[in-house]
C-alpha atoms as a PDB file:
ATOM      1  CA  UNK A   1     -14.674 -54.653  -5.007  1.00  0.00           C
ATOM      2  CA  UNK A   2     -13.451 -57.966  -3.697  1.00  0.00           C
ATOM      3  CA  UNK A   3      -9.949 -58.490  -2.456  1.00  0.00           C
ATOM      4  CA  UNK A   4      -7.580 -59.047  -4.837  1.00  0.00           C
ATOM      5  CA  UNK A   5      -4.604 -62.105  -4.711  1.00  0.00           C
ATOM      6  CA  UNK A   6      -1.692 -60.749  -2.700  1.00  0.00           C
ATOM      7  CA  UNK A   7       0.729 -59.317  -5.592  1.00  0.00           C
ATOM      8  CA  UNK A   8      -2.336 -57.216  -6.847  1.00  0.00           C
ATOM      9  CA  UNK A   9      -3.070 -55.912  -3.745  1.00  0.00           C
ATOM     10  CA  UNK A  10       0.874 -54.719  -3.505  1.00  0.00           C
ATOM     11  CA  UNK A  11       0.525 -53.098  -6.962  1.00  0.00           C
ATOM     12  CA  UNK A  12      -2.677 -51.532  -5.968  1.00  0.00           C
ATOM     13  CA  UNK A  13      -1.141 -50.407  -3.022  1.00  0.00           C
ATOM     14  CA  UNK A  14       1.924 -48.701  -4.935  1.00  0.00           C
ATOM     15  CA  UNK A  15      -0.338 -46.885  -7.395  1.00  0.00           C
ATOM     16  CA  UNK A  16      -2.592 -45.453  -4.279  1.00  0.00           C
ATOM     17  CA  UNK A  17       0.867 -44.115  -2.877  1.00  0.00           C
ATOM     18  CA  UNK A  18       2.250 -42.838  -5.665  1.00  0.00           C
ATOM     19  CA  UNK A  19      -0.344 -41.256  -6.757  1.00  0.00           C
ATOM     20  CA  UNK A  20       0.050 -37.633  -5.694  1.00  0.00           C
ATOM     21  CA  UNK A  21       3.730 -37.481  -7.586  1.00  0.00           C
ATOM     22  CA  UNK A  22       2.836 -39.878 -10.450  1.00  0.00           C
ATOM     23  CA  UNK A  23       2.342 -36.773 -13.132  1.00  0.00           C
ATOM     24  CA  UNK A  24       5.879 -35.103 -12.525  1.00  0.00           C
ATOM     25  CA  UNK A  25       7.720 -38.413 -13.408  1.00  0.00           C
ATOM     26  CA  UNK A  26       5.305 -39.879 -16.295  1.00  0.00           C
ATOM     27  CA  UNK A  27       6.779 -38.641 -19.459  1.00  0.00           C
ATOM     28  CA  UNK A  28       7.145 -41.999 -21.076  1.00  0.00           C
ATOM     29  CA  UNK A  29       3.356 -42.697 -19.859  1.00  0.00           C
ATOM     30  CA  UNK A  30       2.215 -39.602 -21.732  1.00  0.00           C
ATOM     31  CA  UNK A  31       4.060 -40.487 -24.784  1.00  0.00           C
ATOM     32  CA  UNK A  32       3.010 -44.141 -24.658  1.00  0.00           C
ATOM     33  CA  UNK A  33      -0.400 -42.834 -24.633  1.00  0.00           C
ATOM     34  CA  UNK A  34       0.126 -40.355 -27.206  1.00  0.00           C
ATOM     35  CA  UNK A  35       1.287 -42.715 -29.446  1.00  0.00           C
ATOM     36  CA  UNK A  36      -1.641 -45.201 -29.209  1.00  0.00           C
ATOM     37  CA  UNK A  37      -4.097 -41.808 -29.872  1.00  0.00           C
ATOM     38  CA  UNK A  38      -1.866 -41.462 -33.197  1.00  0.00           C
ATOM     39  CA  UNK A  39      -2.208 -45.073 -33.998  1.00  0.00           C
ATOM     40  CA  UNK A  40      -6.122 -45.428 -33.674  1.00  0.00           C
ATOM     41  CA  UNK A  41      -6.346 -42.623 -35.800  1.00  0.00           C
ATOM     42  CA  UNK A  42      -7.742 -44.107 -38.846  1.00  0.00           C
ATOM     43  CA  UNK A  43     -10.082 -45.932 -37.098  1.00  0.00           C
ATOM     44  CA  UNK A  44     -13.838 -45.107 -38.239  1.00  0.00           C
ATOM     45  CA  UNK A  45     -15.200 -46.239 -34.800  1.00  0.00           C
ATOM     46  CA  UNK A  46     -18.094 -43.840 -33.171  1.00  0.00           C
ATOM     47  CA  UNK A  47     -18.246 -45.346 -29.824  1.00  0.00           C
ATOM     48  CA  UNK A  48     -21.218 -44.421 -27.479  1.00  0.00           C
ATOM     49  CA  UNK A  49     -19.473 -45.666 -24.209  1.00  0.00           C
ATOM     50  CA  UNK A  50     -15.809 -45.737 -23.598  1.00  0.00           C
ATOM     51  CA  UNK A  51     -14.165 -46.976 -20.986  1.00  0.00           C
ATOM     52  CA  UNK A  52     -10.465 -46.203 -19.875  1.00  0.00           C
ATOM     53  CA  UNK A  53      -9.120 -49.328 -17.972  1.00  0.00           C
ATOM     54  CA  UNK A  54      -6.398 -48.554 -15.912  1.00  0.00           C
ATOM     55  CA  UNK A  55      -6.891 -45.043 -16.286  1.00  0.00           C
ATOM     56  CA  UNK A  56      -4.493 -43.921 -14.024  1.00  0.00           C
ATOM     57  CA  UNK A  57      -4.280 -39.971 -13.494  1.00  0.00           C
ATOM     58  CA  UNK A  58      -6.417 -39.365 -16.157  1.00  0.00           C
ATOM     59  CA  UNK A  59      -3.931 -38.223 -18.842  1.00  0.00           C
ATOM     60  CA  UNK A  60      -5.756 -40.117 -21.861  1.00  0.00           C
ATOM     61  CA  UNK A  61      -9.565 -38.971 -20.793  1.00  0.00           C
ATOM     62  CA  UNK A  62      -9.402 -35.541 -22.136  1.00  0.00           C
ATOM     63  CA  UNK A  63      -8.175 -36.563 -25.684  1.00  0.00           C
ATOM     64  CA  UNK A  64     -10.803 -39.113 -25.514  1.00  0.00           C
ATOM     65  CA  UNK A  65     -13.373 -36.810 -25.259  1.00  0.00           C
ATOM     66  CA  UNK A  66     -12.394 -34.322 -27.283  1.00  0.00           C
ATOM     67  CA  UNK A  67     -12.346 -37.036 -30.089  1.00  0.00           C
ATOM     68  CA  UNK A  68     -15.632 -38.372 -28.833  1.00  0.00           C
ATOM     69  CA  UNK A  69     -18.054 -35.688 -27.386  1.00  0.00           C
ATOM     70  CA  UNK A  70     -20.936 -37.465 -27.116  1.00  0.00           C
ATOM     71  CA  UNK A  71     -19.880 -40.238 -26.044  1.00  0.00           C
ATOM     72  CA  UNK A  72     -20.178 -41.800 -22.244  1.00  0.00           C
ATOM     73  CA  UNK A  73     -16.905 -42.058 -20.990  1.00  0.00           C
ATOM     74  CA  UNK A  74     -16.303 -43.888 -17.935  1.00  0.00           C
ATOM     75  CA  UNK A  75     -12.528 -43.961 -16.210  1.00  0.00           C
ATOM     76  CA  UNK A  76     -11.848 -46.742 -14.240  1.00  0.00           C
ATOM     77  CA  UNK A  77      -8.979 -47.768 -12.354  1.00  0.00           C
ATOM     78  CA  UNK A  78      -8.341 -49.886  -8.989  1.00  0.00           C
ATOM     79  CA  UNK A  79      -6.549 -47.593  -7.341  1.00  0.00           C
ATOM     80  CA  UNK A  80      -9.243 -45.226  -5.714  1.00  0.00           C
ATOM     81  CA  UNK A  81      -6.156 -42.092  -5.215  1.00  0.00           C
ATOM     82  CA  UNK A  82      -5.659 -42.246  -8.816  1.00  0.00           C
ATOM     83  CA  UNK A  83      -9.214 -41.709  -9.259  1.00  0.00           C
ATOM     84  CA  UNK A  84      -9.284 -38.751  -6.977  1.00  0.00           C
ATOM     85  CA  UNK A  85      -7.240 -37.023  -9.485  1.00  0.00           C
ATOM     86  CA  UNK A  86      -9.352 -36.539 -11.906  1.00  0.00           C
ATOM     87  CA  UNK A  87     -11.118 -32.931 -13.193  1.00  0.00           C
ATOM     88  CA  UNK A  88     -14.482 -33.059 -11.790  1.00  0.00           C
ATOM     89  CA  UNK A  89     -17.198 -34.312 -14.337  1.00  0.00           C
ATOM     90  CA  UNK A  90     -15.011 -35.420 -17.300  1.00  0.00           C
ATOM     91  CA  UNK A  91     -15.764 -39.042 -16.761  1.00  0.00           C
ATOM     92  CA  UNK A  92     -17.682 -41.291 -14.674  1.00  0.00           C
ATOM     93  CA  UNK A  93     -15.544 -43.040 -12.318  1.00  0.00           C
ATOM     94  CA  UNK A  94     -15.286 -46.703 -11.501  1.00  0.00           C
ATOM     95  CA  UNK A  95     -12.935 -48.530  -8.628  1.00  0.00           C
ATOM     96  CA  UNK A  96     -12.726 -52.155 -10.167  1.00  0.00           C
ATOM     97  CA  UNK A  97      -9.873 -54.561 -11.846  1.00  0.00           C
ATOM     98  CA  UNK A  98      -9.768 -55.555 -14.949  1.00  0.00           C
ATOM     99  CA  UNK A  99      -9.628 -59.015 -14.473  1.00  0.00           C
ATOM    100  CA  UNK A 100     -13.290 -58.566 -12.846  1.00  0.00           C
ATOM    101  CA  UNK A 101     -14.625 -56.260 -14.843  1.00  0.00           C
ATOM    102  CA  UNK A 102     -18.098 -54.863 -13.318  1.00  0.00           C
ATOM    103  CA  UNK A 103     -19.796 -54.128 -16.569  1.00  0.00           C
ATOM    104  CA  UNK A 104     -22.825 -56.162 -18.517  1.00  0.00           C
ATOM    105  CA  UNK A 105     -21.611 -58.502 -21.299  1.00  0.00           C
ATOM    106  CA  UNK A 106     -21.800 -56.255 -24.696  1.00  0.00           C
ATOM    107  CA  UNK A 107     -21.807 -53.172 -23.317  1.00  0.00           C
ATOM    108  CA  UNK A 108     -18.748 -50.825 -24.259  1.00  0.00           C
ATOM    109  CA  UNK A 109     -17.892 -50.345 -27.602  1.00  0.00           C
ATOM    110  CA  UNK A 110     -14.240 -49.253 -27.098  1.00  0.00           C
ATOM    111  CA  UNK A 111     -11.901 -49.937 -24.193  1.00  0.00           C
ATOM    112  CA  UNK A 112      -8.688 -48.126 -23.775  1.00  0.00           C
ATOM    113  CA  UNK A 113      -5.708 -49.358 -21.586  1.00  0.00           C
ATOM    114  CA  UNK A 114      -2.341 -47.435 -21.790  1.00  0.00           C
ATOM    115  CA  UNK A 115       0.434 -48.529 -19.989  1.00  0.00           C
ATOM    116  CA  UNK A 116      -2.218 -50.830 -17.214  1.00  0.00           C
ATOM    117  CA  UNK A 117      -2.926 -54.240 -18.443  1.00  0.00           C
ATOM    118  CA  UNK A 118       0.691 -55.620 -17.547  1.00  0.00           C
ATOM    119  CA  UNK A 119       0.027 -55.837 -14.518  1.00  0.00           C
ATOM    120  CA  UNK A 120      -2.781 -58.573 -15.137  1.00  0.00           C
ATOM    121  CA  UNK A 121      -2.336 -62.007 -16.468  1.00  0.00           C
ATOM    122  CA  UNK A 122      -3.287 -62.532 -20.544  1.00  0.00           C
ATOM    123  CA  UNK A 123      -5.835 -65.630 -19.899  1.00  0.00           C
ATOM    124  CA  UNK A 124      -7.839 -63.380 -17.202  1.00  0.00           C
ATOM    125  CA  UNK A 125      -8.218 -59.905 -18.893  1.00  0.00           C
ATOM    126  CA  UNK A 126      -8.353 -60.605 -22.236  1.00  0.00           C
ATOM    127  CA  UNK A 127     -11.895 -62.516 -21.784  1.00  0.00           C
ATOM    128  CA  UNK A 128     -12.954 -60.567 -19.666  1.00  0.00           C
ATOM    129  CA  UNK A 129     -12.237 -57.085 -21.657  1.00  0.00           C
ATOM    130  CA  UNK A 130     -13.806 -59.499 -24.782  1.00  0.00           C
ATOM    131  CA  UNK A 131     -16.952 -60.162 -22.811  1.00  0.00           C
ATOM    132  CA  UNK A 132     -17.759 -56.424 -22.223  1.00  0.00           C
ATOM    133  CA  UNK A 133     -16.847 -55.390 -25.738  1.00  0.00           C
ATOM    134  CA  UNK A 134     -20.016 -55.119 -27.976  1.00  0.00           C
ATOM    135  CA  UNK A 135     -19.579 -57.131 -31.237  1.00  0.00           C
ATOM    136  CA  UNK A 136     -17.600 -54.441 -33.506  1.00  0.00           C
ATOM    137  CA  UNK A 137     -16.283 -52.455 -30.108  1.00  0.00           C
ATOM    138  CA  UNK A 138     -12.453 -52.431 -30.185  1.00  0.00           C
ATOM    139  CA  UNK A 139      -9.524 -52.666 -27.605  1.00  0.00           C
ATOM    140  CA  UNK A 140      -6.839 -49.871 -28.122  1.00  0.00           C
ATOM    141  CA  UNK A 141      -4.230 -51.034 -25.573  1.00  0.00           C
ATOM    142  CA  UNK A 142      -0.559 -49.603 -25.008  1.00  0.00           C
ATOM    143  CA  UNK A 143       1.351 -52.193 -22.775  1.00  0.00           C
ATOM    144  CA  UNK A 144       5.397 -53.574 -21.393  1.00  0.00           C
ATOM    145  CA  UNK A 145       7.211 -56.195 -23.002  1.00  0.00           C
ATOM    146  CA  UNK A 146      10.328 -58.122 -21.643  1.00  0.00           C
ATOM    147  CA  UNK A 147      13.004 -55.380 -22.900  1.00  0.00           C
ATOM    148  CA  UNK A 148      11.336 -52.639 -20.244  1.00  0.00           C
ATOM    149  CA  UNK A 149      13.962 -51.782 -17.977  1.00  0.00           C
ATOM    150  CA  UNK A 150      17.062 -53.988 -19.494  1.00  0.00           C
ATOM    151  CA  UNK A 151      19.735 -51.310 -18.409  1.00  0.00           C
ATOM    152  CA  UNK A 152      18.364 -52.383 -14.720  1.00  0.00           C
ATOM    153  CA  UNK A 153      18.589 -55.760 -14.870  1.00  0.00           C
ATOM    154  CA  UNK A 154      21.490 -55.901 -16.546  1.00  0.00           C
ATOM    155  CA  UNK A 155      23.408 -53.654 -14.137  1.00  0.00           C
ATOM    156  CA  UNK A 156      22.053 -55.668 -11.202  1.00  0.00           C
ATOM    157  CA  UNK A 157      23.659 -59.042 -12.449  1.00  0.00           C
ATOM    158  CA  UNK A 158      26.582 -56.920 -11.016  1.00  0.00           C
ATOM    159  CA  UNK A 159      25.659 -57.443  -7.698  1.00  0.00           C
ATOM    160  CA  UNK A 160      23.849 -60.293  -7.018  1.00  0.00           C
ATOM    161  CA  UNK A 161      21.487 -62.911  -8.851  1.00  0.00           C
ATOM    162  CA  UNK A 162      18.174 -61.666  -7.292  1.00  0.00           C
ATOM    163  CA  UNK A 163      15.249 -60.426 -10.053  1.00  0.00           C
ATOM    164  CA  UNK A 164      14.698 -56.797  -9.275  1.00  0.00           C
ATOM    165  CA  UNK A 165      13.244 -55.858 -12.076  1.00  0.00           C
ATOM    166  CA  UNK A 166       9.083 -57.541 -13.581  1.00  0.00           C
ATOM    167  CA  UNK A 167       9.466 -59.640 -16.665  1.00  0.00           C
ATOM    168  CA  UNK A 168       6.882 -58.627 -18.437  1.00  0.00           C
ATOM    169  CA  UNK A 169       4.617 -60.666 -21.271  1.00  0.00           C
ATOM    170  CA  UNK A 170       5.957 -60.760 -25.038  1.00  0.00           C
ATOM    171  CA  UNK A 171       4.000 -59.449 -27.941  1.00  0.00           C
ATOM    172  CA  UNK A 172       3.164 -62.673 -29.268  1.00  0.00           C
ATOM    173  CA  UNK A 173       1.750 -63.934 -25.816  1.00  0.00           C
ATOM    174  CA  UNK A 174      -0.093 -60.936 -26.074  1.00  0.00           C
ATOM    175  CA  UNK A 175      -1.474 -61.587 -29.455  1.00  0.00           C
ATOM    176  CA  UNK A 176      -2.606 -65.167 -28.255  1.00  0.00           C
ATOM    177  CA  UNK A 177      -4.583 -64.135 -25.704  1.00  0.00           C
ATOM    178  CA  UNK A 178      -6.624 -61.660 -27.472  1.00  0.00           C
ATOM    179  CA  UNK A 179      -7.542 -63.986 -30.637  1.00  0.00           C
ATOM    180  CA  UNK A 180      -8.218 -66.829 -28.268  1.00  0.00           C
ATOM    181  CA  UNK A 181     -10.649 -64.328 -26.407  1.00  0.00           C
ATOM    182  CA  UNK A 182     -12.248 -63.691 -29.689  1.00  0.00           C
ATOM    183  CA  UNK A 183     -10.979 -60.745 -30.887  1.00  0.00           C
ATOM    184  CA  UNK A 184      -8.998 -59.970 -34.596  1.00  0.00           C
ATOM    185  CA  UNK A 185      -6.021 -57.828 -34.768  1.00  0.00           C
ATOM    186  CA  UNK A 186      -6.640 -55.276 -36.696  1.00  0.00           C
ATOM    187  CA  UNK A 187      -2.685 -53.010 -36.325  1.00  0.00           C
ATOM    188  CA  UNK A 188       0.408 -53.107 -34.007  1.00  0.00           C
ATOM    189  CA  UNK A 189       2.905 -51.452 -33.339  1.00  0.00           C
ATOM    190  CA  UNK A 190       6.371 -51.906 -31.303  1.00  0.00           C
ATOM    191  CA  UNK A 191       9.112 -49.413 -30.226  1.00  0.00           C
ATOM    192  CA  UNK A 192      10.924 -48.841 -26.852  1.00  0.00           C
ATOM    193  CA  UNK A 193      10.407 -45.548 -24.956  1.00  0.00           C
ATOM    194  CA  UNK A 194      13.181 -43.914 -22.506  1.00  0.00           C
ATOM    195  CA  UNK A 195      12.915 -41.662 -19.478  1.00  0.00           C
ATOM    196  CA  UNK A 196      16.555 -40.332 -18.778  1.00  0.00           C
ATOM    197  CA  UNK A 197      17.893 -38.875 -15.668  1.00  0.00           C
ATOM    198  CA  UNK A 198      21.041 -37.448 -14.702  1.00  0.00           C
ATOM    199  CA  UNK A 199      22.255 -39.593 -12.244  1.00  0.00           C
ATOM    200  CA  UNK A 200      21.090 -43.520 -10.761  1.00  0.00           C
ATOM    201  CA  UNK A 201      19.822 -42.001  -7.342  1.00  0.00           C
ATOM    202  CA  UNK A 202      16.922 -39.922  -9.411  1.00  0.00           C
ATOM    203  CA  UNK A 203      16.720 -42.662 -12.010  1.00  0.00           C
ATOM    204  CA  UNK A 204      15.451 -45.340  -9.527  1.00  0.00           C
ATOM    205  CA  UNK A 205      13.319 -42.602  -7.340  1.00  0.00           C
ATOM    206  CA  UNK A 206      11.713 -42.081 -10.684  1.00  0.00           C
ATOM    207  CA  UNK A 207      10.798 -45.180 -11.169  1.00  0.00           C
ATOM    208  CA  UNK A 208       9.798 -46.276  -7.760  1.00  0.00           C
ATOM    209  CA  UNK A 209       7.791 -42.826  -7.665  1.00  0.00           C
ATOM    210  CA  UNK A 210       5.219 -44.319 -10.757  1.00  0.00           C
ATOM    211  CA  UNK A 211       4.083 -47.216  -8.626  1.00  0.00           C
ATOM    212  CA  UNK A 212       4.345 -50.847  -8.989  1.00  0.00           C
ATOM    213  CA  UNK A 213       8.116 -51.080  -8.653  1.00  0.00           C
ATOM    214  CA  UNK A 214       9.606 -54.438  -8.093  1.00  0.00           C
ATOM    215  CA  UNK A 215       6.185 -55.737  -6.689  1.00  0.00           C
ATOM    216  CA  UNK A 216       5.336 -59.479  -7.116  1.00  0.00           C
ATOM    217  CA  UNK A 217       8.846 -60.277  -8.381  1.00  0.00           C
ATOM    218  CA  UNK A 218      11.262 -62.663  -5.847  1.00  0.00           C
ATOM    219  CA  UNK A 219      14.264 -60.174  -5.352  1.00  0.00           C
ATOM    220  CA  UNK A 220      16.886 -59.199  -2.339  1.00  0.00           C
ATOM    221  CA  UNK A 221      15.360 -58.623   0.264  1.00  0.00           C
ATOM    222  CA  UNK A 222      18.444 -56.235   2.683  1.00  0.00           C
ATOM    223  CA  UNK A 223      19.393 -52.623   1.485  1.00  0.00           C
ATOM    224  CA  UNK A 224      22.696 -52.649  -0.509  1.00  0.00           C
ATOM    225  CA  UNK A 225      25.845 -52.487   1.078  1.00  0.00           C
ATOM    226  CA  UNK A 226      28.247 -49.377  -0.188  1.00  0.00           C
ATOM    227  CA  UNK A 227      30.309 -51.933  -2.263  1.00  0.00           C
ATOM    228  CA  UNK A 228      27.350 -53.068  -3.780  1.00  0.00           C
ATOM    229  CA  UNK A 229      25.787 -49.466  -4.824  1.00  0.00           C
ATOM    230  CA  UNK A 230      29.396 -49.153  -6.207  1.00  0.00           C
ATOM    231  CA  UNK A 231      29.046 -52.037  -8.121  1.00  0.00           C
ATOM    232  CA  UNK A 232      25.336 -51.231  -9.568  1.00  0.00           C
ATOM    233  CA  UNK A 233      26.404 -47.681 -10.295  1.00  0.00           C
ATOM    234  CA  UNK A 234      29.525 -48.471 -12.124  1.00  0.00           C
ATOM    235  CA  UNK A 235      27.973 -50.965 -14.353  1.00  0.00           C
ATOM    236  CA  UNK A 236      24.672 -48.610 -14.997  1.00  0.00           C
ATOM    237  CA  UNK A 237      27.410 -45.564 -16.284  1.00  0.00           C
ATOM    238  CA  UNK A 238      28.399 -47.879 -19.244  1.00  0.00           C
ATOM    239  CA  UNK A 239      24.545 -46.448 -20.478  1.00  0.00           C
ATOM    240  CA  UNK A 240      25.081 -43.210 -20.388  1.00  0.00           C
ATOM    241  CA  UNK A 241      24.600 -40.772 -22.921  1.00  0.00           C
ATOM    242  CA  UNK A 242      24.591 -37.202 -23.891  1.00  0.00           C
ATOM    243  CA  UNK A 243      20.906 -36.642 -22.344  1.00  0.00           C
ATOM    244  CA  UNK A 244      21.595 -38.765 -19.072  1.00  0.00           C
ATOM    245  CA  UNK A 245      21.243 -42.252 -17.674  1.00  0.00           C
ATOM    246  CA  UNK A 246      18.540 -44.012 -19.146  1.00  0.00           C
ATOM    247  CA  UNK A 247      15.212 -46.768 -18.605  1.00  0.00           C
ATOM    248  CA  UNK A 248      13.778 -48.313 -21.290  1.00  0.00           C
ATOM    249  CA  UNK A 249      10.209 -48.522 -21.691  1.00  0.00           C
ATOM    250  CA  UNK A 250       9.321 -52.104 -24.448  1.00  0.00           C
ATOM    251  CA  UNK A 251       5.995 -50.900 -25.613  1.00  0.00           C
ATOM    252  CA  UNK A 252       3.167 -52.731 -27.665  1.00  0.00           C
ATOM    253  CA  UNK A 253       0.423 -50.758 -28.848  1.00  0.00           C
ATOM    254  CA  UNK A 254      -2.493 -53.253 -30.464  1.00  0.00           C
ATOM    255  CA  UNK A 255      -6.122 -52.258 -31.432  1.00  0.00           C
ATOM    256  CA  UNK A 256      -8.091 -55.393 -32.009  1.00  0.00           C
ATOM    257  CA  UNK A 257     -11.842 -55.512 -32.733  1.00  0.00           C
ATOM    258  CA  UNK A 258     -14.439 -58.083 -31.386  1.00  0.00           C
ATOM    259  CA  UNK A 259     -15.623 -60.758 -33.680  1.00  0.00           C
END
């Protein structure tokens, strides 16, 4: 695989590391993927190859081939310690990015991507998830919008006016991308999902521990000062609730189908 540009080396790097944890903390992943199962479930698609781009851990492969036996499913991810966590033999694995997708034009007929392609810009992955797709072969993709951790940036205006937490893409950017690439939208979906912890010490570990936190955004760059914990934790407390502190999760779930 060829280097990648400098922030996705960083979030390549953060996956690799947090790898080993990753599982203990994903709850929102899980039900992010869980959800997208639910909503491709009235799609007639028999797919002979399936690929699951920005696989992660693996959570998704299992249900993927329970649903589909016979087909081949591949698991690919750029983060080789992800791979490595995989059951032996449940899927072919592949190291690559999806913006440089390593598979013949036409050749999958459904790609999956929970909770992986916003970390990749909409003009590069889009085409080239398009240009593997066969003609009919569908895109079932979970993904972030802006809202994802609000409570976080909100309660860091507090402190200073340094971005510490990713913007991530809107829905309708999203949507533009994948018609331009040549793909319909066949059903959507949009709700947020929360983690919760019990205090802001476990809430940010949590975070940090499922990879790419912070990385590629312009933010502070020195530890915060006792005052300024003081402030960030006062301001996060107006959140709470019964079940804890919690971090929203903006989630777009799409399936879209190749022209």
């Amino acid at each position: 695989m060829t280097d990648a540009p400098a922030p996705k080396r960083a979030v390549r790097a953060a996956f690799d590391k947090a790898a080993d944890a990753y599982d203990a903390v994903a709850a929102v992943q899980r039900s992010a993927c869980d959800r997208l199962f639910a909503l491709a479930s009235a799609q007639p698609l028999q797919p002979g190859r399936i690929v699951d781009a920005g696989c992660g851990t693996g959570y998704a492969l299992p249900g993927l081939k329970q649903r589909f036996p016979a087909a081949q499913l591949i698991a690919l991810d750029f983060a080789t310690s992800m791979l490595r966590r995989h059951p032996a033999g449940l899927a072919d694995r592949l190291c690559a990015d999806m913006e440089r997708l390593p598979l013949a034009d036409a050749s999958v007929d459904l790609l999956w991507s929970s909770y992986a392609l916003q970390w990749c810009h909409p003009r590069k992955v889009f085409p080239e998830l398009a240009r593997s797709l066969r003609p009919g072969g569908q895109l079932w993709i979970a993904t972030l919008g802006p809202g994802t951790l609000g409570e976080l940036r909100d309660a860091f205006r507090h402190v200073d006016q340094h971005e510490h937490v990713l913007r991530f893409q809107p829905p309708e950017v999203i949507d533009d991308a994948v018609e331009d690439a040549g793909m319909r939208i066949v059903d959507s979906e949009r709700d947020t999902l929360y983690a919760w912890a019990p205090d802001l010490r476990r809430l940010l570990r949590d975070i940090k521990t499922l990879g790419a936190h912070q990385t590629g955004a312009p933010r502070r760059q020195a530890p915060l000062g006792k005052a300024a914990w003081g402030r960030l934790s006062a301001a996060y407390e107006a959140y709470r609730t019964p079940a804890g502190l919690p971090a929203s999760y903006d989630t777009y779930w799409l399936i879209a189908e190749k022209k």
